[in-house]
C-alpha atoms as a PDB file:
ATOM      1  CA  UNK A   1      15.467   6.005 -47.844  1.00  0.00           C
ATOM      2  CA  UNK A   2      15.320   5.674 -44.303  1.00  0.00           C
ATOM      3  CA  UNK A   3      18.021   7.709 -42.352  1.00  0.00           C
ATOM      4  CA  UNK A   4      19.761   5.830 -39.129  1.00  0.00           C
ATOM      5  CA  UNK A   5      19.367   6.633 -35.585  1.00  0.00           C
ATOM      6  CA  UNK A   6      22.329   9.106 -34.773  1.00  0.00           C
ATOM      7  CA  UNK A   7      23.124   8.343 -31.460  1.00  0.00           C
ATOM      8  CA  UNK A   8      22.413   4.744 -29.322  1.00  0.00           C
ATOM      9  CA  UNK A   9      21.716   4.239 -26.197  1.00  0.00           C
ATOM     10  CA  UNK A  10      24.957   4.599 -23.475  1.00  0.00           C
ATOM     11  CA  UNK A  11      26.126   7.511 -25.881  1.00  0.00           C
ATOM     12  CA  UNK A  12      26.454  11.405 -24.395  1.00  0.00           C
ATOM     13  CA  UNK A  13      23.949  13.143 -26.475  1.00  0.00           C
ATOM     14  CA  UNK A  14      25.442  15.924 -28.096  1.00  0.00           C
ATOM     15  CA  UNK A  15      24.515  19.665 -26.597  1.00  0.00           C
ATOM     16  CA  UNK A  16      21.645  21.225 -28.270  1.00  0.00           C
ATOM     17  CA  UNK A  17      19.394  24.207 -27.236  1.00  0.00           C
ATOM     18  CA  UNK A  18      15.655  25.221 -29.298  1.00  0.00           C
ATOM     19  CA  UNK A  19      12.908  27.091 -28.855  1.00  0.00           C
ATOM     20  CA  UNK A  20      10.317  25.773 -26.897  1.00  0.00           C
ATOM     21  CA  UNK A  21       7.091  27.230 -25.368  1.00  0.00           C
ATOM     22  CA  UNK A  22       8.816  27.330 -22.076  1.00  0.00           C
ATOM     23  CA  UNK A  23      11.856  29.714 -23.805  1.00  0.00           C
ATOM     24  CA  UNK A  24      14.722  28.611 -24.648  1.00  0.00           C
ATOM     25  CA  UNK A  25      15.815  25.021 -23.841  1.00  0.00           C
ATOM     26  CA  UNK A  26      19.516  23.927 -23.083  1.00  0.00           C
ATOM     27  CA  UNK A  27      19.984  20.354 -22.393  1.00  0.00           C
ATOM     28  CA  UNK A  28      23.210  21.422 -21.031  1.00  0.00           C
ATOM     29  CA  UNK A  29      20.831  23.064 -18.031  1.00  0.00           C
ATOM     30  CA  UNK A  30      19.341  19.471 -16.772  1.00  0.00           C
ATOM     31  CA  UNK A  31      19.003  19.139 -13.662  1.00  0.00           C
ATOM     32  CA  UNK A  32      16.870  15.844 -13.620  1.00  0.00           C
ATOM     33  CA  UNK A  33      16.224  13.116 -16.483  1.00  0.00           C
ATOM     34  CA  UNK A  34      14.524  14.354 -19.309  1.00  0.00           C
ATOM     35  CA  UNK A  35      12.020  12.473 -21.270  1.00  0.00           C
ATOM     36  CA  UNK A  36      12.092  13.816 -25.139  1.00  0.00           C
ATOM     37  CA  UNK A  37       8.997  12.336 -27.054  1.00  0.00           C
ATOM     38  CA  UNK A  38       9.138  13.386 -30.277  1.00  0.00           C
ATOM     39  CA  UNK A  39       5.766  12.956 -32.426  1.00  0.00           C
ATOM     40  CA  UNK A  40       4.520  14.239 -36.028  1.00  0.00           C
ATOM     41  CA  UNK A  41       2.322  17.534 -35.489  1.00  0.00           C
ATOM     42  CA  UNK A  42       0.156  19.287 -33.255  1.00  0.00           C
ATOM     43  CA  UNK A  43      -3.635  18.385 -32.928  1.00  0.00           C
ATOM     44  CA  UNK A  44      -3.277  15.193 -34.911  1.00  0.00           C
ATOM     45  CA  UNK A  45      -5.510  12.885 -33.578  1.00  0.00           C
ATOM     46  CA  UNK A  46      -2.570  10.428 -32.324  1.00  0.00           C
ATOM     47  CA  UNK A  47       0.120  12.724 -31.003  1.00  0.00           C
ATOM     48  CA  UNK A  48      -2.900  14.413 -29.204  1.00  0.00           C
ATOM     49  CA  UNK A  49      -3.883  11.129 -27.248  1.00  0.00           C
ATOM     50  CA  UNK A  50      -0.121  10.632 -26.478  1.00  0.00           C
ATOM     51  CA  UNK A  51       0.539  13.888 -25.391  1.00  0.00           C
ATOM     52  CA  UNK A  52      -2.368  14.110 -23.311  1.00  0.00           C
ATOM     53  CA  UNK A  53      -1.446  10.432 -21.661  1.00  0.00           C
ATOM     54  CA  UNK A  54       2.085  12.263 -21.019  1.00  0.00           C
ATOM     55  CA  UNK A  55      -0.214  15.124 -19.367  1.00  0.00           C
ATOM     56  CA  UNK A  56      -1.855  13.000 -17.370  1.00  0.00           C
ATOM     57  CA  UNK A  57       1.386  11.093 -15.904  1.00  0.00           C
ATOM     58  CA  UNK A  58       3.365  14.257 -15.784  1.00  0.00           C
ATOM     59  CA  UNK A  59       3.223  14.310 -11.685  1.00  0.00           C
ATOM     60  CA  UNK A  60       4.309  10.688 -11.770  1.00  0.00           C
ATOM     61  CA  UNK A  61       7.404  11.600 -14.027  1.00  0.00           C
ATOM     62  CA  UNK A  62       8.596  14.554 -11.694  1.00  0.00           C
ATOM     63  CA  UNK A  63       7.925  12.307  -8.700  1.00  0.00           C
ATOM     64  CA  UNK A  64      10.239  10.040 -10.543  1.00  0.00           C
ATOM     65  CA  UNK A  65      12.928  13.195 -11.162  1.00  0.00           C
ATOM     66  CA  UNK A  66      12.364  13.479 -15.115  1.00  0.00           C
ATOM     67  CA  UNK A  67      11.074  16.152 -16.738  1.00  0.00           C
ATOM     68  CA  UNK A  68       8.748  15.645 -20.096  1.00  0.00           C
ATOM     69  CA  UNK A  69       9.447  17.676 -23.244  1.00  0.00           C
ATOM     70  CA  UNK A  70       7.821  17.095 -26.618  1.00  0.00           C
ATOM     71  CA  UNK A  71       8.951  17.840 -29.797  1.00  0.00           C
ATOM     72  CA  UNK A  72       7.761  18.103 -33.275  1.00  0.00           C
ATOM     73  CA  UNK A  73       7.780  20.366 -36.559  1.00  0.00           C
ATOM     74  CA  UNK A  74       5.186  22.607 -35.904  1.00  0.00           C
ATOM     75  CA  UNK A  75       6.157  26.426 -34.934  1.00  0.00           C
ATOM     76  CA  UNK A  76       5.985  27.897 -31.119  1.00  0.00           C
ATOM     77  CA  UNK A  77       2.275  28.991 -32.205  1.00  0.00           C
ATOM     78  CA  UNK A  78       0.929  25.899 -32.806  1.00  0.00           C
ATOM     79  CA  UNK A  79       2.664  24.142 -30.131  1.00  0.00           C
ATOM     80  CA  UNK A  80       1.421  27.350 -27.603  1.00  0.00           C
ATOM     81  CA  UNK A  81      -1.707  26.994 -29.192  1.00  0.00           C
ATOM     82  CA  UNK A  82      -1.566  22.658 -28.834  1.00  0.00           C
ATOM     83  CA  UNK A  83      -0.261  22.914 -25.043  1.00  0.00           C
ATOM     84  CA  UNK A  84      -3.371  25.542 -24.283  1.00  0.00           C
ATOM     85  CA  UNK A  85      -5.952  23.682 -25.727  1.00  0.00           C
ATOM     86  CA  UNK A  86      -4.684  20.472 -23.998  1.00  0.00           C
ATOM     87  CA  UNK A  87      -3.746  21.813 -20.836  1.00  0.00           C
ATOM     88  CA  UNK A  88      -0.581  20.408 -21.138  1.00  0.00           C
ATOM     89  CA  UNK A  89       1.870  20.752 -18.398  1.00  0.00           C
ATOM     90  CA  UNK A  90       5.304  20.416 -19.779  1.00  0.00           C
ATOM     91  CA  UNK A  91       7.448  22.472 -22.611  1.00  0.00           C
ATOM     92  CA  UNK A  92       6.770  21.648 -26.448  1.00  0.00           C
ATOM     93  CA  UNK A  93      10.196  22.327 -28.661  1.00  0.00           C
ATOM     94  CA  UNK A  94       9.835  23.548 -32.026  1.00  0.00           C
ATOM     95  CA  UNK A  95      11.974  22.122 -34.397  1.00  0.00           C
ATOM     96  CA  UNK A  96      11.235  23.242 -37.779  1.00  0.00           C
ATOM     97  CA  UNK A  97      14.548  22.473 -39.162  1.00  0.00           C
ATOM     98  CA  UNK A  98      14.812  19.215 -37.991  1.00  0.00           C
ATOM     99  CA  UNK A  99      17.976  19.452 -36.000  1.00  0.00           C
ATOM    100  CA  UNK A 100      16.681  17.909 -33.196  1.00  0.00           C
ATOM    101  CA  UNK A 101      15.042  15.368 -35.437  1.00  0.00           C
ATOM    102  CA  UNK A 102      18.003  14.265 -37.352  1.00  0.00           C
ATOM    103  CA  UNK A 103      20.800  14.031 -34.352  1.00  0.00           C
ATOM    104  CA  UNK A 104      17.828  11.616 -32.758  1.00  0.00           C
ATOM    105  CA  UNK A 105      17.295  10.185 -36.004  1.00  0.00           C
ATOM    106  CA  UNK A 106      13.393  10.042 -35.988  1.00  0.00           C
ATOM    107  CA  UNK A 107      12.787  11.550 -39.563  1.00  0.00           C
ATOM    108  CA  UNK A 108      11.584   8.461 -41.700  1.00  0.00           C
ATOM    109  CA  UNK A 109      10.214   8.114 -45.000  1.00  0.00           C
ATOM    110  CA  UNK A 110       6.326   6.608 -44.557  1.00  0.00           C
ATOM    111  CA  UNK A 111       3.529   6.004 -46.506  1.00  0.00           C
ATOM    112  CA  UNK A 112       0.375   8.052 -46.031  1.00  0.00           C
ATOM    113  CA  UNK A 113      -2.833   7.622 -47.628  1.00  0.00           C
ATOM    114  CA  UNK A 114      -1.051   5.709 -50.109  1.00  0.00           C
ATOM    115  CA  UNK A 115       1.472   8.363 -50.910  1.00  0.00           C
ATOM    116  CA  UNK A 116       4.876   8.672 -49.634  1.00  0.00           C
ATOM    117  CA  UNK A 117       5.654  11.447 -47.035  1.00  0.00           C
ATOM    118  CA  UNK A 118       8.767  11.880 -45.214  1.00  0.00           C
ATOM    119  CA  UNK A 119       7.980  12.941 -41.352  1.00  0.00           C
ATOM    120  CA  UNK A 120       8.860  12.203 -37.584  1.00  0.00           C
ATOM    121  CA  UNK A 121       9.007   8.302 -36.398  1.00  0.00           C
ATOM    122  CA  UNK A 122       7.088   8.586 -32.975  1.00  0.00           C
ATOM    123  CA  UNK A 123       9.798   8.199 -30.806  1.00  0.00           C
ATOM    124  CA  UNK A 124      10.475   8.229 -26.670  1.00  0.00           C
ATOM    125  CA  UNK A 125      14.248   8.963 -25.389  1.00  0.00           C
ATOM    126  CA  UNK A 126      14.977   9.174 -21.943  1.00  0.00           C
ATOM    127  CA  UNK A 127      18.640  11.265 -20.969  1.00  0.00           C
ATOM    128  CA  UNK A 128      20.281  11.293 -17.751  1.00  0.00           C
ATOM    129  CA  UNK A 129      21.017  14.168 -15.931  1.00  0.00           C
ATOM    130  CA  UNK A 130      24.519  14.332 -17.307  1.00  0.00           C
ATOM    131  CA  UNK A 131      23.387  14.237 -20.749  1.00  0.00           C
ATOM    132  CA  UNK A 132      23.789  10.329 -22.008  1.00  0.00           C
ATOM    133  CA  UNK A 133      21.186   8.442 -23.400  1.00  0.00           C
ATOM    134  CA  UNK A 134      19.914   5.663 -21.146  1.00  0.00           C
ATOM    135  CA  UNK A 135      17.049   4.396 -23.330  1.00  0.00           C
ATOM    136  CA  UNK A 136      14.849   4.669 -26.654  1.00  0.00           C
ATOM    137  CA  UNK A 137      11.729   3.656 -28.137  1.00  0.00           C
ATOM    138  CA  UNK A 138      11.062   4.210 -32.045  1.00  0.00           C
ATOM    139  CA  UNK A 139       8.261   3.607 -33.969  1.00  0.00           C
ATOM    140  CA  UNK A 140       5.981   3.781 -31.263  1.00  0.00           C
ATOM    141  CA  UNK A 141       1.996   2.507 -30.760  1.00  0.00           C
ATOM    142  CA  UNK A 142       0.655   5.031 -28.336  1.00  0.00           C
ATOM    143  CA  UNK A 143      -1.074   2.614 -26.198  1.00  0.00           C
ATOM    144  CA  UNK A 144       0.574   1.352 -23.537  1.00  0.00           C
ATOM    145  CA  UNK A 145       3.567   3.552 -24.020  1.00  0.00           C
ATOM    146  CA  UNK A 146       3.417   5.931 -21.450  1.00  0.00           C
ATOM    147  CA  UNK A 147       2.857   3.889 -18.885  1.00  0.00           C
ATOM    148  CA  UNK A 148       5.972   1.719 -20.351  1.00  0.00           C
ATOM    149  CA  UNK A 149       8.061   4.841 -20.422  1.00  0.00           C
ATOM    150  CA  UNK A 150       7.370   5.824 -16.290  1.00  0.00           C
ATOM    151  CA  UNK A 151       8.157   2.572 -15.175  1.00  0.00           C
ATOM    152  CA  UNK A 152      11.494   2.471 -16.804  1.00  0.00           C
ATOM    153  CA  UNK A 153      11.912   6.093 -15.273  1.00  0.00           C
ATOM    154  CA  UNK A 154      10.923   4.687 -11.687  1.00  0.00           C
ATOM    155  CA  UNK A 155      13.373   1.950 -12.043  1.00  0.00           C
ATOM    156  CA  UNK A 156      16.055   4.261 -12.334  1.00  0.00           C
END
């Protein structure tokens, strides 16, 4: 059973704050547009190629006044240990609880290997400043993506 995106785009997101390798982060605290990826786990052959294609645009997306912030399962030491390994420029949140997952509305059932696992839809959400959601990708095929994601950014 599938669960249904919790919030749509034009909607205030609801406050949140987690623990990310950058300390604690309050979305309450933006100062710029934040682009949340969320993806399934740390050095995993495609959430590595998409965060390192959000690495390598990360200059472009503070040019463009948003800040980049991924988010997955995986604990602050694997994401510390991910974001070394990677180089990669920008905080990682731990969500191990799924909080963050479920108010976005990324966890999906999915078959792996033939079996059925439940576990995050990749997915790209881009917040204003003041907190509402301006747009969303789900289900996302990492190529192409990025790129996708910091032209919509520029155009804002």
């Amino acid at each position: 059973m599938s669960e249904q995106a919790s919030i749509t785009v034009g909607q205030k997101v609801s406050p949140f704050e987690a623990d990310s390798t950058a300390g604690r982060f309050d979305l309450t605290a933006l100062t710029q547009h934040l682009v949340l990826y969320f993806y399934p786990k740390d050095n995993t052959p495609g959430c590595t190629t998409q965060s390192m294609d959000f690495r390598d645009h990360c200059e472009a997306f503070l040019s463009a006044g948003a800040l980049v912030v991924g988010v997955s399962r995986d604990s602050l030491k694997s994401h510390e240990n991910f974001k070394k390994k990677y180089e990669l420029p920008f905080a990682l949140i731990s969500d191990p609880n799924e909080a963050l997952c479920n108010q976005f509305g990324v966890m999906k059932n999915k078959m792996m290997y033939g079996k059925a696992v439940r576990g995050i839809e990749r997915s790209s959400f881009v917040i204003s400043k003041d907190g509402t959601l301006l747009r969303d990708w789900r289900g996302v095929k990492i190529p192409g993506h990025v790129a996708e994601v910091l032209a919509y950014v520029q155009s804002l």
